[in-house]
C-alpha atoms as a PDB file:
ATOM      1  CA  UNK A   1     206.421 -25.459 184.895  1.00  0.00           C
ATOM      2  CA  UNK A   2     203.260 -23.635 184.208  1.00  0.00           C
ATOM      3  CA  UNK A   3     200.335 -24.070 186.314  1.00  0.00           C
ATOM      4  CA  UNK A   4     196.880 -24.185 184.662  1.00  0.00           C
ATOM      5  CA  UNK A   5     194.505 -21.774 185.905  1.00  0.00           C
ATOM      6  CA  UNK A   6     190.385 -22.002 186.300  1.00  0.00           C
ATOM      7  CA  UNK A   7     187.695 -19.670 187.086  1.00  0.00           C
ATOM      8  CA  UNK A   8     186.202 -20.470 190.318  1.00  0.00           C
ATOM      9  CA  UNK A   9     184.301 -18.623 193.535  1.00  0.00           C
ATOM     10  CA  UNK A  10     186.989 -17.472 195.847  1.00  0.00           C
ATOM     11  CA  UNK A  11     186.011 -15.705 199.552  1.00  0.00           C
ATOM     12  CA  UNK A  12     187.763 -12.780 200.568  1.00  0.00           C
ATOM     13  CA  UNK A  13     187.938 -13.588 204.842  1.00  0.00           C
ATOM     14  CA  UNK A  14     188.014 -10.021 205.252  1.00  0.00           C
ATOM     15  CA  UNK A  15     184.721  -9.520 204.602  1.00  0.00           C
ATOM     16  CA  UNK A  16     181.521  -9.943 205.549  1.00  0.00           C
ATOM     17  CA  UNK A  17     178.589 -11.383 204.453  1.00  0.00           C
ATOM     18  CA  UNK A  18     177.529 -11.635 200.181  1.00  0.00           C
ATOM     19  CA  UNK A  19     180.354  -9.229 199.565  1.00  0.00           C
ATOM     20  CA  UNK A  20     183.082 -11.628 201.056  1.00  0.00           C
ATOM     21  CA  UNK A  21     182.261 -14.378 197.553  1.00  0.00           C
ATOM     22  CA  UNK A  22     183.834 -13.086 194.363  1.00  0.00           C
ATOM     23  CA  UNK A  23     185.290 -14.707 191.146  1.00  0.00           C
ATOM     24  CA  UNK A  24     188.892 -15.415 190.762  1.00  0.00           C
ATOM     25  CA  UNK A  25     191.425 -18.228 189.008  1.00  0.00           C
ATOM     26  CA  UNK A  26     193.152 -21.348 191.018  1.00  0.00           C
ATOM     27  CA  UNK A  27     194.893 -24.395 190.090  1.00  0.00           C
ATOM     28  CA  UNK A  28     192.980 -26.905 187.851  1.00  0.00           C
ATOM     29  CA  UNK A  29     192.346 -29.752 190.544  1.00  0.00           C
ATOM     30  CA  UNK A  30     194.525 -32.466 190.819  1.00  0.00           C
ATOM     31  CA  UNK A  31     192.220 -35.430 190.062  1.00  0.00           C
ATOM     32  CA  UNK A  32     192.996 -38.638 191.889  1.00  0.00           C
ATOM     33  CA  UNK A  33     193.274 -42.440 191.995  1.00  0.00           C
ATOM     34  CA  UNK A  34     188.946 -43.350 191.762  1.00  0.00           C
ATOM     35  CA  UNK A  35     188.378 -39.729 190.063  1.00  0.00           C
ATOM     36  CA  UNK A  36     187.773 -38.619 187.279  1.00  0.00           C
ATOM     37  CA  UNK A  37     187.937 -34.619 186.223  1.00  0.00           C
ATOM     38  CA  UNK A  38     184.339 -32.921 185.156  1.00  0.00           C
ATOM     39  CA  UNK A  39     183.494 -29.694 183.691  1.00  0.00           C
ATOM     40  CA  UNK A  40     181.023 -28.077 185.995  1.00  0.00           C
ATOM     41  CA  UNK A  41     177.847 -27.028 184.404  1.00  0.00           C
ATOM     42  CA  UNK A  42     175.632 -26.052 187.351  1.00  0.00           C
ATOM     43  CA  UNK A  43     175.839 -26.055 191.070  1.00  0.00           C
ATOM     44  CA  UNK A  44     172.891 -25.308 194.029  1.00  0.00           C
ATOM     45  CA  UNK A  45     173.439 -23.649 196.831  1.00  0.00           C
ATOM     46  CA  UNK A  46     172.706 -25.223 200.076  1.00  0.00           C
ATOM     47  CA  UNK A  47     172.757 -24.505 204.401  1.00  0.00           C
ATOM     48  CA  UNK A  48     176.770 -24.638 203.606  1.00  0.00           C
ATOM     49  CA  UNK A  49     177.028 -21.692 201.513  1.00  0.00           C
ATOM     50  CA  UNK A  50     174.309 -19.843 204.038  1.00  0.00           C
ATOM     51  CA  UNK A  51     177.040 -20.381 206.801  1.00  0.00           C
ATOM     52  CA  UNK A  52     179.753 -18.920 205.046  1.00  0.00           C
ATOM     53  CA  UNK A  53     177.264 -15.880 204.285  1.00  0.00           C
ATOM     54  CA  UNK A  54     176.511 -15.660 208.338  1.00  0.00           C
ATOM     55  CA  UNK A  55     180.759 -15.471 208.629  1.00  0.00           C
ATOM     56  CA  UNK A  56     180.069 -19.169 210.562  1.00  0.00           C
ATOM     57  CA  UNK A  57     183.122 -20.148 208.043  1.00  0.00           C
ATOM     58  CA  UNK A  58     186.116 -19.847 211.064  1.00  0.00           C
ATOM     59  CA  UNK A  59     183.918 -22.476 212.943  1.00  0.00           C
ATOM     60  CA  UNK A  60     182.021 -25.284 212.420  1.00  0.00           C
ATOM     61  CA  UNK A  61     183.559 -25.075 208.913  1.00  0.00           C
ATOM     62  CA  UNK A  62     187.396 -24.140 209.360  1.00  0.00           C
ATOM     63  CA  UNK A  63     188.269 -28.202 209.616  1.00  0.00           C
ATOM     64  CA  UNK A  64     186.572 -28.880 206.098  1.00  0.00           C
ATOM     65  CA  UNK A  65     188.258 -26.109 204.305  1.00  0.00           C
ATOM     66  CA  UNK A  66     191.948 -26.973 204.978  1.00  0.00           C
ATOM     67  CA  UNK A  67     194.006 -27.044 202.302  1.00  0.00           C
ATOM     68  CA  UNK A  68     191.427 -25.969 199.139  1.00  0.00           C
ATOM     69  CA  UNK A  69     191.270 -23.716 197.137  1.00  0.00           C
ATOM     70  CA  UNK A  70     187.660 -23.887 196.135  1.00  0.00           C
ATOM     71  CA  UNK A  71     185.369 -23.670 199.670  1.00  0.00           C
ATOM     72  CA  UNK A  72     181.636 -23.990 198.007  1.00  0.00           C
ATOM     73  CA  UNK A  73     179.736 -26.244 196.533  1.00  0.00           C
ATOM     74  CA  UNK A  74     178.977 -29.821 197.725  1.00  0.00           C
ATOM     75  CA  UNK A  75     176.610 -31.146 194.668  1.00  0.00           C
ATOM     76  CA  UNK A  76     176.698 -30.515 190.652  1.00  0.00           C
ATOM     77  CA  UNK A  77     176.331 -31.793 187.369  1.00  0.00           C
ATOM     78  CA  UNK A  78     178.673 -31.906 184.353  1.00  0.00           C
ATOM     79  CA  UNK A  79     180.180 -33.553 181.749  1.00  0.00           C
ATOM     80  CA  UNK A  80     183.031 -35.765 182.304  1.00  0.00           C
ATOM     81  CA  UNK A  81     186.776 -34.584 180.476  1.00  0.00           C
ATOM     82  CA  UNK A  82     188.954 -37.895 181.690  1.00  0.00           C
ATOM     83  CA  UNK A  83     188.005 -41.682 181.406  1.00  0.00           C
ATOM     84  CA  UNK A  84     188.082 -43.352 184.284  1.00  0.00           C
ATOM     85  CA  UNK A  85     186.870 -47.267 185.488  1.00  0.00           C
ATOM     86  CA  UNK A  86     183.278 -46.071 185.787  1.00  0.00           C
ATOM     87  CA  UNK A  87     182.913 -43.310 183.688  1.00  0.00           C
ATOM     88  CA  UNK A  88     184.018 -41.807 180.463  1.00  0.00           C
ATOM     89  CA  UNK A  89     185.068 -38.489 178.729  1.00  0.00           C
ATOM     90  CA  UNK A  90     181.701 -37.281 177.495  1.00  0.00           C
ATOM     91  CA  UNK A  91     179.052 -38.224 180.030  1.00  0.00           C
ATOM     92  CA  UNK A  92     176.739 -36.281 181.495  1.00  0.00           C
ATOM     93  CA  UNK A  93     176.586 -36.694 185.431  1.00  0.00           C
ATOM     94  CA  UNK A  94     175.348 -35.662 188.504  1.00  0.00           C
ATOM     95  CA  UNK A  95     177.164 -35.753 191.701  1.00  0.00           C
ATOM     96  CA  UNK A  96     178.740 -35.207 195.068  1.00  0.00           C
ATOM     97  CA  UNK A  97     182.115 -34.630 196.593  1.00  0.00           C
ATOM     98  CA  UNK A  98     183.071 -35.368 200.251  1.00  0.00           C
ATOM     99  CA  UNK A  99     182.804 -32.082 202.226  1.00  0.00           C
ATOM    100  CA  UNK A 100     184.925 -32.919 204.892  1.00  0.00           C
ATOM    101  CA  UNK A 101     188.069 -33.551 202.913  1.00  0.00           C
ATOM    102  CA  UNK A 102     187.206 -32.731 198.894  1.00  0.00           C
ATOM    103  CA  UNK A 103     187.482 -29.955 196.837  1.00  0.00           C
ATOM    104  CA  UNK A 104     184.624 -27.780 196.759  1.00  0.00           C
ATOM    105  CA  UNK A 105     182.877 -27.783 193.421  1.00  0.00           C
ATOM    106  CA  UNK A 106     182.146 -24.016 192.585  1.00  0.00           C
ATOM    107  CA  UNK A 107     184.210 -23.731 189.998  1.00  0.00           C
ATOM    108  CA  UNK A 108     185.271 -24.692 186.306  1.00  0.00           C
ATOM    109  CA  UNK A 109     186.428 -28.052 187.099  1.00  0.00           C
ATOM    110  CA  UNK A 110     185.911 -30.697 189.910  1.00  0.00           C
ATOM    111  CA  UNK A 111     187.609 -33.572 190.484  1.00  0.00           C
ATOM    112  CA  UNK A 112     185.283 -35.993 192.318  1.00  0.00           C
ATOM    113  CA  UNK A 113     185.105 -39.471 193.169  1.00  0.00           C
ATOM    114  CA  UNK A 114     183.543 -41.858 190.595  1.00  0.00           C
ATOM    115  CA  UNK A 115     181.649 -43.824 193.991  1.00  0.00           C
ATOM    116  CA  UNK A 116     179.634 -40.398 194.045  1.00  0.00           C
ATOM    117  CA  UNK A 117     178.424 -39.867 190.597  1.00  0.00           C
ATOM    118  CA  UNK A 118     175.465 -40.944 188.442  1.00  0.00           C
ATOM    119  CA  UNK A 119     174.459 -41.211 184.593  1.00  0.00           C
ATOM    120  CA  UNK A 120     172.337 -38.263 183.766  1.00  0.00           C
ATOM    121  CA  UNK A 121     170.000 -38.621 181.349  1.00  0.00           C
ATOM    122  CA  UNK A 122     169.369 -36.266 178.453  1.00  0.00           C
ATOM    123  CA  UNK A 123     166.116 -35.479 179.088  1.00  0.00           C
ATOM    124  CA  UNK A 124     166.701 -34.236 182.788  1.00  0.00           C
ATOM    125  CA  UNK A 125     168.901 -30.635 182.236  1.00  0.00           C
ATOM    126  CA  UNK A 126     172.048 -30.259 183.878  1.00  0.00           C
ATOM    127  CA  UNK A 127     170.086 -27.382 186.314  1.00  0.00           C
ATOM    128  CA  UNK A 128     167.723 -29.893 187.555  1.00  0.00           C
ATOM    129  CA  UNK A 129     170.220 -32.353 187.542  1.00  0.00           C
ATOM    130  CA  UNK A 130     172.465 -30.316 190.083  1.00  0.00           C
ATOM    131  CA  UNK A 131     169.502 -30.492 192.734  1.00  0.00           C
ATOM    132  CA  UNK A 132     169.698 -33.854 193.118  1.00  0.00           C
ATOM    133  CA  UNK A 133     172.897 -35.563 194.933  1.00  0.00           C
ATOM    134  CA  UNK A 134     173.153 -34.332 197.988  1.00  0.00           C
ATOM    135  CA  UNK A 135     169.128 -32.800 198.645  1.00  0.00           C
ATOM    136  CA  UNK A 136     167.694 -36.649 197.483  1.00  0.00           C
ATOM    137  CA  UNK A 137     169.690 -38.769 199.041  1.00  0.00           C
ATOM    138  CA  UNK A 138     169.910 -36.918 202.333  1.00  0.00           C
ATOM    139  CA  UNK A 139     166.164 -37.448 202.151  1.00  0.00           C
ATOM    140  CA  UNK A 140     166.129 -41.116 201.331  1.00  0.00           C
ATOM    141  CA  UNK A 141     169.112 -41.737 203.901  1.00  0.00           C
ATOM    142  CA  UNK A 142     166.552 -40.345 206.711  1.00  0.00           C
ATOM    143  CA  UNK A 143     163.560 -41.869 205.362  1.00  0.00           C
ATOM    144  CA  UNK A 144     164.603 -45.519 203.633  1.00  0.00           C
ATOM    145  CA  UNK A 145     168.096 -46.254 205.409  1.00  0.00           C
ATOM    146  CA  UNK A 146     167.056 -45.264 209.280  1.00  0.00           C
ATOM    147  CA  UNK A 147     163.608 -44.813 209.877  1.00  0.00           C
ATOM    148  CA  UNK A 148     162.421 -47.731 207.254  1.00  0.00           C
ATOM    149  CA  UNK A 149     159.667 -45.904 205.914  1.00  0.00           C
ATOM    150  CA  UNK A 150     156.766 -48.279 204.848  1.00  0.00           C
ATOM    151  CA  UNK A 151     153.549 -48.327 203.136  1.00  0.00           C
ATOM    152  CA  UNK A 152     151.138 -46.477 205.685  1.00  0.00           C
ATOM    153  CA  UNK A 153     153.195 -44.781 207.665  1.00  0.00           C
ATOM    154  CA  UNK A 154     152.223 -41.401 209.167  1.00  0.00           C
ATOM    155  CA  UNK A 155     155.477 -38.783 208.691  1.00  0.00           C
ATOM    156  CA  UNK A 156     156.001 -36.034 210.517  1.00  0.00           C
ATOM    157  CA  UNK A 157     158.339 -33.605 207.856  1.00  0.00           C
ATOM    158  CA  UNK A 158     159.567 -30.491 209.982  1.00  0.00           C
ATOM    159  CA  UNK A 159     161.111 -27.778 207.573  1.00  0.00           C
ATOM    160  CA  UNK A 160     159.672 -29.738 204.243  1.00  0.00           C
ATOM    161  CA  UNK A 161     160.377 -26.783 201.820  1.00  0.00           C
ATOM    162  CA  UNK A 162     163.512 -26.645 201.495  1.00  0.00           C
ATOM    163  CA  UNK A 163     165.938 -28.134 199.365  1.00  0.00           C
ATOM    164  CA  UNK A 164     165.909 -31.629 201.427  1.00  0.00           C
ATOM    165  CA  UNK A 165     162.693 -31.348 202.758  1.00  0.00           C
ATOM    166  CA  UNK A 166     161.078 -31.080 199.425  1.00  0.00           C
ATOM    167  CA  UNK A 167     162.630 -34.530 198.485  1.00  0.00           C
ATOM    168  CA  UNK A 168     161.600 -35.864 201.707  1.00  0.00           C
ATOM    169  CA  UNK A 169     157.383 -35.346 200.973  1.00  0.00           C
ATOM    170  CA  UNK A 170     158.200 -36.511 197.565  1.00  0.00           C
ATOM    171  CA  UNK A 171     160.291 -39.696 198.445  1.00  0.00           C
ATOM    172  CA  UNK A 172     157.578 -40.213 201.453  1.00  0.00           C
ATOM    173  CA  UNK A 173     154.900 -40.210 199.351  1.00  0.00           C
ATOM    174  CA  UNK A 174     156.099 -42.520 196.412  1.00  0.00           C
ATOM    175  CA  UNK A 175     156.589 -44.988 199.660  1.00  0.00           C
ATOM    176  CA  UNK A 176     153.031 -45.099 200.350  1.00  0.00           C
ATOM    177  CA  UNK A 177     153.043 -43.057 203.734  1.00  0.00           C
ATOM    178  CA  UNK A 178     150.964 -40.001 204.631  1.00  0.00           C
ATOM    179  CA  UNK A 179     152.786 -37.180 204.904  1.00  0.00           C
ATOM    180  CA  UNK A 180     152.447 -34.323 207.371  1.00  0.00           C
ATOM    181  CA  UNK A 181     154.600 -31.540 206.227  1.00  0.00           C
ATOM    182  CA  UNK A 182     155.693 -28.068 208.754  1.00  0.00           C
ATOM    183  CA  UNK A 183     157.094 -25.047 205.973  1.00  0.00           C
ATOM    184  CA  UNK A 184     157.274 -21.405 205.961  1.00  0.00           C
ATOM    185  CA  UNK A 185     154.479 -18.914 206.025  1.00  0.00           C
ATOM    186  CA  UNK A 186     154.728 -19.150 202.039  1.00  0.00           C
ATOM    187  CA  UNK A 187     155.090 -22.715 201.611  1.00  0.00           C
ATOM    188  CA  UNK A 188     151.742 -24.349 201.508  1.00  0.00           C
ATOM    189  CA  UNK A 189     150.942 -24.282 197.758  1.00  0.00           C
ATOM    190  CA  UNK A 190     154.240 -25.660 197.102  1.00  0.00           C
ATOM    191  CA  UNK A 191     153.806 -28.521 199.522  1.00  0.00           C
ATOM    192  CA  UNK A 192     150.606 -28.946 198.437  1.00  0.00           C
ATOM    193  CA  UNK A 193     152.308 -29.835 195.127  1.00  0.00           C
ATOM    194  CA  UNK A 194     154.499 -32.132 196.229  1.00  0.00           C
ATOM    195  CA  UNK A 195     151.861 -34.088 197.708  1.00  0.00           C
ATOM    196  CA  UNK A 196     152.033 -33.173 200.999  1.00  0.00           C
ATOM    197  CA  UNK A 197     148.429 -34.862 202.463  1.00  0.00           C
ATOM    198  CA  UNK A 198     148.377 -31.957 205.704  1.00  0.00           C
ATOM    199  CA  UNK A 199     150.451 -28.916 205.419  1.00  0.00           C
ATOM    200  CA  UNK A 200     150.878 -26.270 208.123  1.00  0.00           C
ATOM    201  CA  UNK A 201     152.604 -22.970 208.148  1.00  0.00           C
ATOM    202  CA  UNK A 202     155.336 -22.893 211.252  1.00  0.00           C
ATOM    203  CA  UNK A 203     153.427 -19.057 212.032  1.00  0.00           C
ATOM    204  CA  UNK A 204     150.186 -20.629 211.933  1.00  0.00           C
ATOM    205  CA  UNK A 205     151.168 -23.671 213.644  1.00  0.00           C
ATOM    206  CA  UNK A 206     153.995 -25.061 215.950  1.00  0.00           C
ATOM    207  CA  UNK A 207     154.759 -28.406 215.949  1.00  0.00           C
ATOM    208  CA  UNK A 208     154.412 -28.777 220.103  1.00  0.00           C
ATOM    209  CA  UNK A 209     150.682 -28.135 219.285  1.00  0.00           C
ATOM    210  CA  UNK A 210     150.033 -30.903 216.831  1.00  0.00           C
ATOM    211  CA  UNK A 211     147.665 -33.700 218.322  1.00  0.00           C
ATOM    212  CA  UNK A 212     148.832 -36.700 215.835  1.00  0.00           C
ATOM    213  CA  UNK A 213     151.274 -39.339 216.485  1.00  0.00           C
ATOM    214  CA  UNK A 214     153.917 -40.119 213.656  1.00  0.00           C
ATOM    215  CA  UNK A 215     155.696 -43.781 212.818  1.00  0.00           C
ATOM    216  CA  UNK A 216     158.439 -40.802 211.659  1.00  0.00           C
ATOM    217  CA  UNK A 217     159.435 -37.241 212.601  1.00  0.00           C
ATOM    218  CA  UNK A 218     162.083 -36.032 210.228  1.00  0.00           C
ATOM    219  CA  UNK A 219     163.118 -32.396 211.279  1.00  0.00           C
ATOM    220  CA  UNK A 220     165.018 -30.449 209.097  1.00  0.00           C
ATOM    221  CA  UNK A 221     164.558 -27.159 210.518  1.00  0.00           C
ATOM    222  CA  UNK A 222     166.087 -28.739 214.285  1.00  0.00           C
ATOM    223  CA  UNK A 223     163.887 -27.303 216.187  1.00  0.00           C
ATOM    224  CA  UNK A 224     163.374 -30.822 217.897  1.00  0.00           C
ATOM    225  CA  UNK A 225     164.684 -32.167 221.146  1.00  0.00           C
ATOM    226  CA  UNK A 226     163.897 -36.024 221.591  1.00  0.00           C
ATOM    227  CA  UNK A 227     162.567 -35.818 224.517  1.00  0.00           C
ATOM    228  CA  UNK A 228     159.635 -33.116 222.861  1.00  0.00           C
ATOM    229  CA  UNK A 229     159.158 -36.023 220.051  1.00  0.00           C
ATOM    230  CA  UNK A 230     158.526 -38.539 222.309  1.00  0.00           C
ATOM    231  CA  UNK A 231     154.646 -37.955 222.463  1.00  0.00           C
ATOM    232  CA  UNK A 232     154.320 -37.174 219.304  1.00  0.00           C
ATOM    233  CA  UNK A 233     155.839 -40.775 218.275  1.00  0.00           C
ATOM    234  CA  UNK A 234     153.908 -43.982 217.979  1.00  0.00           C
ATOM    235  CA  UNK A 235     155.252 -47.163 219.598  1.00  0.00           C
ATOM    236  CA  UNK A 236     158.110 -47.730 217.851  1.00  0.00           C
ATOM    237  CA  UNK A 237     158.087 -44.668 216.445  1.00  0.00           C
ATOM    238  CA  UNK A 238     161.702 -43.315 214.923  1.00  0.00           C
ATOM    239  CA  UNK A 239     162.942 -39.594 215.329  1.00  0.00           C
ATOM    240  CA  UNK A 240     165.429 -39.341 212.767  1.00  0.00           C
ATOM    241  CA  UNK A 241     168.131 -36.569 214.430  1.00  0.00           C
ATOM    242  CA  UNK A 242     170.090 -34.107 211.959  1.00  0.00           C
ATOM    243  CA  UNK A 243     171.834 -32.310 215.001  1.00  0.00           C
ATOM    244  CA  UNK A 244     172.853 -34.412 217.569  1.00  0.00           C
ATOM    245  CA  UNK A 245     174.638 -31.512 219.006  1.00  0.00           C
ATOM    246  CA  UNK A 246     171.476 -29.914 220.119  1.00  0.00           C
ATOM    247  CA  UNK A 247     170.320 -33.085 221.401  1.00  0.00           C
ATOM    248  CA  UNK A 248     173.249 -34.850 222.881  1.00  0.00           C
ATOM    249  CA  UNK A 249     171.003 -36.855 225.679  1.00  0.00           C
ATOM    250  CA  UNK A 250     168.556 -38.499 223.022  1.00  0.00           C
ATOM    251  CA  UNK A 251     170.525 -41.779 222.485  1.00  0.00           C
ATOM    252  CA  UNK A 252     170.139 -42.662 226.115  1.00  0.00           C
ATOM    253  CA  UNK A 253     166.951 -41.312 226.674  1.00  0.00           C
ATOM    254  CA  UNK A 254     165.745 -43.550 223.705  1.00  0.00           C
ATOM    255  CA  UNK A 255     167.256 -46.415 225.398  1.00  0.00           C
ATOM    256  CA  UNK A 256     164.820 -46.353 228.436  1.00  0.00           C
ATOM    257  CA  UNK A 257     161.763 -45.917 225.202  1.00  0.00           C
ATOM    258  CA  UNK A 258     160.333 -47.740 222.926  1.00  0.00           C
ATOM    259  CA  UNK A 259     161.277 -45.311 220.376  1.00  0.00           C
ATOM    260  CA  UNK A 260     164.013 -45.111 217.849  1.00  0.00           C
ATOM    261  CA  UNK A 261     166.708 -41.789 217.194  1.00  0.00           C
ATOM    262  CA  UNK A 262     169.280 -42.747 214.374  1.00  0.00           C
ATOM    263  CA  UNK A 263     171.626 -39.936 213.702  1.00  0.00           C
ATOM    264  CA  UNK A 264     171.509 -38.612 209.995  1.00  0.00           C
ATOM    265  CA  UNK A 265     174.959 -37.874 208.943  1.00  0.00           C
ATOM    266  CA  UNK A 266     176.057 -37.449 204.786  1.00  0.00           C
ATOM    267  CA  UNK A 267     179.381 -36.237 204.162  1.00  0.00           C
ATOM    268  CA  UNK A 268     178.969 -37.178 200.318  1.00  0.00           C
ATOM    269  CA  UNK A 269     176.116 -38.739 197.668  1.00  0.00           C
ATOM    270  CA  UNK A 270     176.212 -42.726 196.580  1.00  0.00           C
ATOM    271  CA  UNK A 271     175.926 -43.742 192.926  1.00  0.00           C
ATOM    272  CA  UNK A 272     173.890 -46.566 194.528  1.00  0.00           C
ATOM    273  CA  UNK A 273     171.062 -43.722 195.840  1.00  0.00           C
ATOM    274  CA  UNK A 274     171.059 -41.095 192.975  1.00  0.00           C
ATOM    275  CA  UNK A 275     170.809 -43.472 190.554  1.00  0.00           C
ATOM    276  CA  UNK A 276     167.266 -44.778 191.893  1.00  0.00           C
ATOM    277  CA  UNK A 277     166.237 -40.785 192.333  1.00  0.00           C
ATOM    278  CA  UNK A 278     167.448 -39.909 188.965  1.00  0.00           C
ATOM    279  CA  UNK A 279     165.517 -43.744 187.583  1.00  0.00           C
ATOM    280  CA  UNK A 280     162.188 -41.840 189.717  1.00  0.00           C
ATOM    281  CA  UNK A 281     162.855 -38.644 188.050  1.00  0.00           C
ATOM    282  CA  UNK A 282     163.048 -39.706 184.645  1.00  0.00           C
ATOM    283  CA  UNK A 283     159.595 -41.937 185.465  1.00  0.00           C
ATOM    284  CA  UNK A 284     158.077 -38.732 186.893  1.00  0.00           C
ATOM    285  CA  UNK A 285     157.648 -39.956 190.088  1.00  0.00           C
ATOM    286  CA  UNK A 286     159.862 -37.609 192.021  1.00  0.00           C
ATOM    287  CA  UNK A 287     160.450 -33.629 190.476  1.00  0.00           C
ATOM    288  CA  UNK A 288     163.457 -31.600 190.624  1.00  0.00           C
ATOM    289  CA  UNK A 289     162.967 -29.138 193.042  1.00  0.00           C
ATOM    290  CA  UNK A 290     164.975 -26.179 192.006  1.00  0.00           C
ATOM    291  CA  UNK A 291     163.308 -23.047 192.835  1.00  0.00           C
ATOM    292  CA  UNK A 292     164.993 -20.675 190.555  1.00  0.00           C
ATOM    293  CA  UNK A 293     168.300 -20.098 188.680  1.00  0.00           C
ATOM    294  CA  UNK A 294     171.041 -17.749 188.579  1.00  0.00           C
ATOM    295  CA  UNK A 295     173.619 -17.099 186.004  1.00  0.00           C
ATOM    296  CA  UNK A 296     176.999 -16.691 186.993  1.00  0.00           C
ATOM    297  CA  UNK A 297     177.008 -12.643 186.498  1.00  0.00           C
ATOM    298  CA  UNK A 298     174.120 -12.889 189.078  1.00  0.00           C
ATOM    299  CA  UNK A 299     175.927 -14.471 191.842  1.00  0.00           C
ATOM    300  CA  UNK A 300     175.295 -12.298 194.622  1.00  0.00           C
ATOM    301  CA  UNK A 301     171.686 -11.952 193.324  1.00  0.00           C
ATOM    302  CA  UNK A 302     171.427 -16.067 194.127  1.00  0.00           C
ATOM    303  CA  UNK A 303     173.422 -15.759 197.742  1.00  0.00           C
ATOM    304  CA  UNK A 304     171.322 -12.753 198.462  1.00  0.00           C
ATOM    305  CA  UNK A 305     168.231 -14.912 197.858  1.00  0.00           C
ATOM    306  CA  UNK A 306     169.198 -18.194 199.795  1.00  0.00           C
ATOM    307  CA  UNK A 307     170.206 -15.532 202.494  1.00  0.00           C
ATOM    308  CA  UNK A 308     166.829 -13.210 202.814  1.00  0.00           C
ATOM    309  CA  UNK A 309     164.306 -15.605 201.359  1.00  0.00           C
ATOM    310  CA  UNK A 310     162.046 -18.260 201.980  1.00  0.00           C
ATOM    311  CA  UNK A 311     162.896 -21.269 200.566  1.00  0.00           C
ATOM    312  CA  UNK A 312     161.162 -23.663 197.847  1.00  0.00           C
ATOM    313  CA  UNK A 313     163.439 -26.398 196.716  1.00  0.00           C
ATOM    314  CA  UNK A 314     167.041 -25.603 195.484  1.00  0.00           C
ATOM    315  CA  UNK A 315     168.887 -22.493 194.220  1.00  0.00           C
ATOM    316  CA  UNK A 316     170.724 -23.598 191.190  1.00  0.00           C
ATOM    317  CA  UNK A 317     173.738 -21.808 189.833  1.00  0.00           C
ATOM    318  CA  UNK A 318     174.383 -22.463 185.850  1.00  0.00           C
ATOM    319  CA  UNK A 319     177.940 -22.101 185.563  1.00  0.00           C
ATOM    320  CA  UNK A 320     178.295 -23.662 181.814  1.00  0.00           C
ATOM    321  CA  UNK A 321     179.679 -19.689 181.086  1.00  0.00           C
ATOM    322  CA  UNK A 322     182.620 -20.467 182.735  1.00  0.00           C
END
């Protein structure tokens, strides 16, 4: 029996670097009980791609690659081939896959589960709409879910260019708080945009020499131990940790406080979350943030960028050419 072949991004392990991702053909993906099979029209790249660019691959990642065939890609949009309970052939979604067990979604096709995807609208394109899973709702997982974010609330947003940060000012702002936001040295009119009330350069500024005291300190960039938050938190205060592994004694050191350290963990997206971003989007309250947009022919162009370059939102690969 005949195996059906698509075009995907394959990585050479003897390489190094941009020169290790190239294009090749694997099996179609076997779609699954609670899947249903999409036709990939654009993926962004993201920190996961970056660490397979730094060779950090036969690592932290080597667990989560097991047994695929496609490594990158952990958000996209598309257009749905197979009906399943949710969805049906012809939609236009956006959505996630589970990176530590899933098929990556760099390719042709992705299977992916219908728990993860979300409607999207005509009016938002499939570029934009790419941007969204994982980058949003990592953002309103921090923000809503663990720290509560309310109306008033001074946030802290450490590394707030980038392509979760620049949800995170947005998603802050449309709850009412006042947002400081930390970026990179070319950052500030692009915060500024977002909404961002003060907005400081990480060269001009480090965070140990702010005066103000936060209700929230998100930090994205972890560069953040707890116990260097702790005066920069207001009773009650809630520093919401993306690497516990560089700060494995917060938990019980918050314990003695008054303050609050959840741990922010997504493996995948939620229909449940995307579809409120993508109901915000299509209101105009919250804007995709994709910096810029690569063809497939430019591929090493786009990893070159997210490699060398400052960051403003997402880089979006359009893959509808495949």
């Amino acid at each position: 029996m005949r195996i059906s072949l698509m075009k995907g991004f394959v990585i050479d392990f003897n390489k190094k670097g941009v020169e290790k991702f190239m294009i090749g053909e694997v099996p179609d993906p076997v779609v699954k009980a609670g899947e249903v099979l999409i036709k990939v029209m654009a993926v962004p790249l993201s920190a996961w791609e970056l660490d397979f660019i730094r060779n950090n691959d036969q690592l932290s990642l080597k667990e989560y690659i097991k047994g695929c065939n496609i490594y990158l890609g952990l958000e996209f949009s598309g257009v749905v081939l197979t009906d399943g309970k949710k969805f049906k052939k012809g939609d236009r979604v956006a959505g996630s896959i589970d990176f530590t067990k899933d098929e990556k979604a760099m390719a042709e096709l992705v299977a992916a589960n219908e728990d993860y995807l979300s409607i999207l609208p005509e009016s938002i394109k499939f570029t934009n709409g790419a941007s969204l899973p994982i980058g949003s709702e990592t953002a309103y997982k921090g923000l809503v879910e663990l720290a509560k974010i309310k109306n008033g609330d001074n946030v802290l947003i450490i590394g707030a260019n980038g392509g979760v940060g620049s949800y995170a000012v947005q998603i802050a702002k449309n709850a009412g708080a006042k947002v400081t936001a930390i970026g990179g040295p070319s950052a500030v009119p692009f915060l500024k945009e977002l909404g961002a009330d003060k907005i400081y350069s990480y060269r001009e500024k480090s965070v140990f020499e702010l005066n103000d005291s936060f209700d929230i300190i998100f930090d994205l960039a972890k560069v953040l131990k707890f116990e260097q938050a702790i005066h920069l938190l207001n009773n009650n205060g809630v520093f919401v940790n993306s690497n516990p592994q560089l700060d494995i004694d917060s938990e019980a050191q918050a314990k003695v406080s008054d303050k609050h350290v959840p741990y922010l963990f997504v493996a995948h997206g939620s229909s449940t979350i995307l579809n409120q971003i993508i109901d915000k989007v299509t209101t105009g309250e919250i804007k995709p943030a994709v910096e810029s947009v690569f063809s497939v022919e430019d591929y090493k162009t786009a990893l070159k960028t997210l490699q060398e370059n400052e960051r403003f939102g997402k880089i979006v690969m359009d893959l509808s050419s495949f």
